[in-house]
Protein backbone atom coordinates (compact mmCIF):
# COMPACT_ATOMS: atom_id res chain seq x y z
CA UNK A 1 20.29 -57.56 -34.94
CA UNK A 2 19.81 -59.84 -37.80
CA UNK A 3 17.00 -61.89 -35.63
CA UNK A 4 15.37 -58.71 -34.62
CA UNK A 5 15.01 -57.90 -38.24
CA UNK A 6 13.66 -61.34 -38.86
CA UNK A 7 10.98 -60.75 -36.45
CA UNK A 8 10.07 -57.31 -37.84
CA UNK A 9 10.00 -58.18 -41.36
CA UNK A 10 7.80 -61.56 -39.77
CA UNK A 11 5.43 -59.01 -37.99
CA UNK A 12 5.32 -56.61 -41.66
CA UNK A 13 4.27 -59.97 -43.22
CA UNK A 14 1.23 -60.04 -40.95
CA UNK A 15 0.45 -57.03 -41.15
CA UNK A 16 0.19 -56.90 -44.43
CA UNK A 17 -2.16 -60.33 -44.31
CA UNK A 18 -4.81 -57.85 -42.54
CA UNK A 19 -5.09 -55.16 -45.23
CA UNK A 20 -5.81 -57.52 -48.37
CA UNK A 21 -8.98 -57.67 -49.86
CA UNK A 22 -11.51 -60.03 -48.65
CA UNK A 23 -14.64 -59.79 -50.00
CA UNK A 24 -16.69 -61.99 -48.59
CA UNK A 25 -18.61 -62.11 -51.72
CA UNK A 26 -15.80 -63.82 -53.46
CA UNK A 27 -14.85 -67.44 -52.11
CA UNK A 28 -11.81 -68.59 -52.02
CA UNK A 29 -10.10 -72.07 -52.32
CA UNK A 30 -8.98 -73.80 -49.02
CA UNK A 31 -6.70 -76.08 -48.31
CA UNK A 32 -6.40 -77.77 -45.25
CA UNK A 33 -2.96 -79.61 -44.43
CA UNK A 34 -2.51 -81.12 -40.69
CA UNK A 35 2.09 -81.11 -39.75
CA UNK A 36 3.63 -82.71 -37.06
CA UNK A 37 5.17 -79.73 -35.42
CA UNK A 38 9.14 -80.18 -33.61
CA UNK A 39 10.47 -77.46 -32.51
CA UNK A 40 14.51 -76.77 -30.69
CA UNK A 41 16.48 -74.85 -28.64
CA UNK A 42 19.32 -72.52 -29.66
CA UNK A 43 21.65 -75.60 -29.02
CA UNK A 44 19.68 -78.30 -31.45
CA UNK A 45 17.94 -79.76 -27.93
CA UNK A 46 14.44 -81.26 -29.01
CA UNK A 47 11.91 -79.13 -26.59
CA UNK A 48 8.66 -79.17 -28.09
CA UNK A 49 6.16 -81.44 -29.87
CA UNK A 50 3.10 -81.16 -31.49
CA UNK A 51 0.37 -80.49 -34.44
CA UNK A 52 0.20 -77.35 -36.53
CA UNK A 53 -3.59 -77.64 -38.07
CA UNK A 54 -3.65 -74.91 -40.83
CA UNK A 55 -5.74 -73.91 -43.45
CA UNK A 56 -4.57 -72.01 -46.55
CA UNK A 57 -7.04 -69.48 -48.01
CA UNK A 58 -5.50 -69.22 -51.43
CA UNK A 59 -4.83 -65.51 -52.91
CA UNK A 60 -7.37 -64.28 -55.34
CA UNK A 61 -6.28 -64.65 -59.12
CA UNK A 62 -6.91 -60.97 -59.27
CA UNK A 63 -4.09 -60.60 -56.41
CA UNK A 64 -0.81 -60.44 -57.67
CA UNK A 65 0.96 -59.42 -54.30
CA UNK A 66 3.79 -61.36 -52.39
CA UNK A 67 0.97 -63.66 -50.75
CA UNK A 68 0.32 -67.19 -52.42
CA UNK A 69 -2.42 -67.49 -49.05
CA UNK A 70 -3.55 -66.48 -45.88
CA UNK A 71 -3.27 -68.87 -42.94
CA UNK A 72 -5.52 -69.64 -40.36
CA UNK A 73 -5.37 -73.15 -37.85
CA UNK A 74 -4.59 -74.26 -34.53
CA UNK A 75 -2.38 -75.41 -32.62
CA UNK A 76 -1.70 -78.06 -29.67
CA UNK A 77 1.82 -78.67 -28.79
CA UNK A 78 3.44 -79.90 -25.64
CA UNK A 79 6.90 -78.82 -24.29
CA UNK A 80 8.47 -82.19 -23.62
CA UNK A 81 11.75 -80.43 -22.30
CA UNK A 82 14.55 -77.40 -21.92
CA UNK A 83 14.23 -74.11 -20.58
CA UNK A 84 11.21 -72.40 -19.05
CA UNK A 85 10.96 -68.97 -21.17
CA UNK A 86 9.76 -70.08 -24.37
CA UNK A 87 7.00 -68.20 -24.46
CA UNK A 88 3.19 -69.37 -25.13
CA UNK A 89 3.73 -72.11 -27.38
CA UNK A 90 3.13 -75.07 -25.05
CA UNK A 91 -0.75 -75.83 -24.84
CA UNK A 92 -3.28 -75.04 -27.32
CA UNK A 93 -4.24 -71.82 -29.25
CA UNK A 94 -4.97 -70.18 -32.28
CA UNK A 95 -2.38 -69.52 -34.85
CA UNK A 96 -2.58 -66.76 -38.50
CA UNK A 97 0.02 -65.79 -40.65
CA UNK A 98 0.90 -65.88 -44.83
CA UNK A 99 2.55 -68.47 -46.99
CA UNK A 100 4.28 -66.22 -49.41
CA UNK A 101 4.65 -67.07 -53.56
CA UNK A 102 8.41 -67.17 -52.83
CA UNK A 103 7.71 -70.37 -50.90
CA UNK A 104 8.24 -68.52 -47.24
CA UNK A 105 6.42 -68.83 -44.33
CA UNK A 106 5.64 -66.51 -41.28
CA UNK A 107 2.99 -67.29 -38.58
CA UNK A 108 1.80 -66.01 -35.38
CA UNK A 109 1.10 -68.78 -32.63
CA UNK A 110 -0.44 -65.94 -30.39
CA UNK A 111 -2.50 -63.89 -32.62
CA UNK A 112 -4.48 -62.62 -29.75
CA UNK A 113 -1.93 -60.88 -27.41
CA UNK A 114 0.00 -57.92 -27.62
CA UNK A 115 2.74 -58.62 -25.12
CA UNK A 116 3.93 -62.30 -25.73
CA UNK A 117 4.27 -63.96 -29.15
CA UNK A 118 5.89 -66.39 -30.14
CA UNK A 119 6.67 -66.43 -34.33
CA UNK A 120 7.21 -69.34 -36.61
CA UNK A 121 9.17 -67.94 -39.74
CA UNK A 122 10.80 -70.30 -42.78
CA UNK A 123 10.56 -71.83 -45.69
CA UNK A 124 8.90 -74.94 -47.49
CA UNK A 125 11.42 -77.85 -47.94
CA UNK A 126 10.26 -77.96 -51.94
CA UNK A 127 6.51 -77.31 -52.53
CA UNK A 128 4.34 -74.92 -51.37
CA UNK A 129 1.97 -75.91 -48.59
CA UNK A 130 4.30 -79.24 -48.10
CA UNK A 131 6.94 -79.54 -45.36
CA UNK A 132 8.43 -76.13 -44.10
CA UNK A 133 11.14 -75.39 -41.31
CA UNK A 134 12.74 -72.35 -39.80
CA UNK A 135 12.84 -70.18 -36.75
CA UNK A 136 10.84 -69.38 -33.92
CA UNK A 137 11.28 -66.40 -31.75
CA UNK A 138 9.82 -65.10 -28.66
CA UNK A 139 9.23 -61.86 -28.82
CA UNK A 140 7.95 -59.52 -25.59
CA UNK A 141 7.84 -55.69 -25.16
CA UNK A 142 11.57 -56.10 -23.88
CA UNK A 143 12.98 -57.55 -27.31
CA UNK A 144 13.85 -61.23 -28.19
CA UNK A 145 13.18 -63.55 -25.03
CA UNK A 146 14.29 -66.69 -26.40
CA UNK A 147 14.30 -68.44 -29.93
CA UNK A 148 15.11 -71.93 -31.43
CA UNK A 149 14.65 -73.30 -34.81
CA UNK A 150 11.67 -76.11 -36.12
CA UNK A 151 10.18 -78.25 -38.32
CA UNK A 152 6.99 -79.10 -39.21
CA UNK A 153 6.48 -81.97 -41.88
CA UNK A 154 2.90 -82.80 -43.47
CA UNK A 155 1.33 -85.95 -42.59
């Protein structure tokens, strides 16, 4: 139950992301930070590897909401072992999400489906933007498929 509500509160997160304001009008700062992305089973078993390429848009100074920045990137990670239902998150693909003024993190690794996503939620190690490590779920219409923890530390 507790993991389901992980994922829920991950998905109200995103949600959220879509309804800010974005004027295009008004830029925003950027900041582009490149991790090297390891992610585990349920048992600590090393089963992916990879980069997280991710962009911060930072929040408006106007914006005084939960969100310290949107989050935009890509992704390219390779499943090096352990089970075969882990969801998309071995290839390549397009990943959104929110780093969060409490220094939390939730991102989507499969923006684009509606079926079959697999969530990175967690917290930076100290400074926002830096290091961060947590949970991922997979998440179909059936519930929680499978879910592991990872780490993802800037280079």
């Amino acid at each position: 139950m507790k993991r389901w509500l992980s994922v829920v509160s991950a998905l109200a997160a995103l949600g959220f992301a879509a309804c800010g304001d974005d004027d295009p009008g008004r830029p925003r700062a950027t900041i582009p930070v490149r991790y090297a992305y390891t992610g585990f089973d349920s048992t600590g078993t090393k089963i992916t590897q990879g980069i997280l390429e991710i962009v911060y848009r930072l929040a408006g100074d106007d914006d005084r909401g939960p969100a310290a920045a949107s989050v935009t990137g890509t992704w390219d990670i390779v499943q090096i072992a352990g089970p075969p239902d882990i969801g998309p998150q071995a290839g390549k693909g397009v990943l959104e999400g929110e780093a969060l003024r409490n220094k939390r993190i939730a991102l989507n690794l499969n923006p684009e489906f509606l079926d079959a996503n697999v969530f990175l939620t967690g917290a930076f190690d100290s400074a926002l933007f830096g290091s961060f490590r947590g949970e991922w779920t997979y998440v179909s219409f059936a519930g929680v498929e499978n879910y592991g923890t990872y780490r993802a530390v800037k280079t």
